[in-house]
C-alpha atoms as a PDB file:
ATOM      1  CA  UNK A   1       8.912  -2.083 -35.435  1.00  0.00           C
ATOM      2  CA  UNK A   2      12.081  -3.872 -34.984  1.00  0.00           C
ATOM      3  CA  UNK A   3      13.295  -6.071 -32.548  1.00  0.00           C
ATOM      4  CA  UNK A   4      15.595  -4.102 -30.363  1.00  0.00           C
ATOM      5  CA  UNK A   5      12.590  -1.273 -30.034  1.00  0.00           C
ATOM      6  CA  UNK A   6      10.366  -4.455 -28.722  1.00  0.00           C
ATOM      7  CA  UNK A   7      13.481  -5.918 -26.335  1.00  0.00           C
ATOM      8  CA  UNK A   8      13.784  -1.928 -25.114  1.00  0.00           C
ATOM      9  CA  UNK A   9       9.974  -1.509 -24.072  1.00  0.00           C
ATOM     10  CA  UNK A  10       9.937  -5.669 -23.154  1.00  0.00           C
ATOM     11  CA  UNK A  11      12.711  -4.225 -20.439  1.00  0.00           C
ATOM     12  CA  UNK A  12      11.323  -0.913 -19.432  1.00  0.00           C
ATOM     13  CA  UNK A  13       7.885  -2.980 -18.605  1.00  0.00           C
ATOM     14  CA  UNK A  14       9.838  -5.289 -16.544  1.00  0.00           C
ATOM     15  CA  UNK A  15      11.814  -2.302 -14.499  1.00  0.00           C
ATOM     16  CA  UNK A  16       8.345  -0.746 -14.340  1.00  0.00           C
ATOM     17  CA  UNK A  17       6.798  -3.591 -12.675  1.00  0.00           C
ATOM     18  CA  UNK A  18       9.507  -4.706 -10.682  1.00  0.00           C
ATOM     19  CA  UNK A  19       8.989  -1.033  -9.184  1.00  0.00           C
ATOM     20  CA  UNK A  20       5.556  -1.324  -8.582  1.00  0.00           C
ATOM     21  CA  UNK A  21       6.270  -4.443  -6.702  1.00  0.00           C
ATOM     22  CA  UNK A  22       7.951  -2.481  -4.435  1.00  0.00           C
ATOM     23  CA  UNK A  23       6.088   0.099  -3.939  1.00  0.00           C
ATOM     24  CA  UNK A  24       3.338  -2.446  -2.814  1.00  0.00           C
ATOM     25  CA  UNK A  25       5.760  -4.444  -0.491  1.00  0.00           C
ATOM     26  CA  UNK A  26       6.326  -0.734   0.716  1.00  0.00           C
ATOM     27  CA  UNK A  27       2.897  -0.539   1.329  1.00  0.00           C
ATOM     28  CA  UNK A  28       2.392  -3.490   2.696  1.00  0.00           C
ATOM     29  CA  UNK A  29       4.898  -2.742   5.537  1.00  0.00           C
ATOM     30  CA  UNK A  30       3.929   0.591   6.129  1.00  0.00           C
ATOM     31  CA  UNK A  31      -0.007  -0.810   6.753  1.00  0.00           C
ATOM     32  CA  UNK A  32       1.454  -3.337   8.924  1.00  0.00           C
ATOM     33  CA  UNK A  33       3.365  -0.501  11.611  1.00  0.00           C
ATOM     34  CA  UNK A  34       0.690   1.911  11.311  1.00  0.00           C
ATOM     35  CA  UNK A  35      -2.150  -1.295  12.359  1.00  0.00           C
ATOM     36  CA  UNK A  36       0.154  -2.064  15.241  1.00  0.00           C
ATOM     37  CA  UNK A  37       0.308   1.573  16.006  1.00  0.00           C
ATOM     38  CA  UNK A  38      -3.255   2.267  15.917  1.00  0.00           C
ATOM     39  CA  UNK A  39      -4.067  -0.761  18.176  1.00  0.00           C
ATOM     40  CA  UNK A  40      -1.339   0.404  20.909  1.00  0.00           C
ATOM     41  CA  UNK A  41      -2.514   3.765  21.048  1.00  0.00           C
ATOM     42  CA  UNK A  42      -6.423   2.674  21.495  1.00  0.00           C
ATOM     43  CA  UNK A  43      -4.841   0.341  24.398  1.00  0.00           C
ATOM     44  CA  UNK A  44      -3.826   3.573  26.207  1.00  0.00           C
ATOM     45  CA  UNK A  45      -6.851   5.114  24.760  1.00  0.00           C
ATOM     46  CA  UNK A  46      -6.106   7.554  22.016  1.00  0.00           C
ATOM     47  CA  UNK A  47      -9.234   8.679  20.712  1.00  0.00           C
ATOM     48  CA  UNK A  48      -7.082   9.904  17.833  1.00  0.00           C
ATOM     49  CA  UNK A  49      -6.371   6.305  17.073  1.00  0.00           C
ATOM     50  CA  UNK A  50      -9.584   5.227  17.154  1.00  0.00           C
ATOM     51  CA  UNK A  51     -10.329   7.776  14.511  1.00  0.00           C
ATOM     52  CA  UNK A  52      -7.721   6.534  12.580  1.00  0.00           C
ATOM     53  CA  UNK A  53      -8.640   3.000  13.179  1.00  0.00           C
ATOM     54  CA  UNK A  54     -13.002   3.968  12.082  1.00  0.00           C
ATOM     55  CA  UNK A  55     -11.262   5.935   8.717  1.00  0.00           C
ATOM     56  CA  UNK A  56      -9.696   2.812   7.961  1.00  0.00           C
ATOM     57  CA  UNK A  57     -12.712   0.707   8.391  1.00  0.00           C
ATOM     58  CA  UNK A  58     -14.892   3.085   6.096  1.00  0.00           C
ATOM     59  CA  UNK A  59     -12.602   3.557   3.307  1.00  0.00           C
ATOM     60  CA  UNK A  60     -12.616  -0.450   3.324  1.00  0.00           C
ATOM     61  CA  UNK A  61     -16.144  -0.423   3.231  1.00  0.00           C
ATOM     62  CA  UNK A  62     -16.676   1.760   0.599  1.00  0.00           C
ATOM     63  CA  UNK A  63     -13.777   0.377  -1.504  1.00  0.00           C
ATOM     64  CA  UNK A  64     -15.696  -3.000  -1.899  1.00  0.00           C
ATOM     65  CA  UNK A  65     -19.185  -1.541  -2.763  1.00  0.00           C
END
């Protein structure tokens, strides 16, 4: 394998993961609005947020079994 096939996939890994990183920060923000959304609609007493807001807490729970 030569050395400018190794630089080319050495690049496309770091694009790759530099994407990913995004898509997490993405993520990360998205989790945040949603929270604050689900605990303003269970202070006006959405019972759809409080659905929302059990989901959550199960698929946590069963994520660290």
């Amino acid at each position: 394998m030569g050395v400018l096939k190794i630089l080319k996939y050495i690049s496309s890994n770091n694009r790759k993961n530099q994407r990913i990183r995004e898509l997490e920060n993405l993520c990360k923000e998205k989790d945040f609005h949603f929270n604050k959304l689900m605990a303003d609609g269970l202070r006006h007493g959405s019972s759809l947020a409080g659905k929302y807001m059990q989901d959550k807490k199960n698929y946590y729970k069963n994520i660290k079994k």
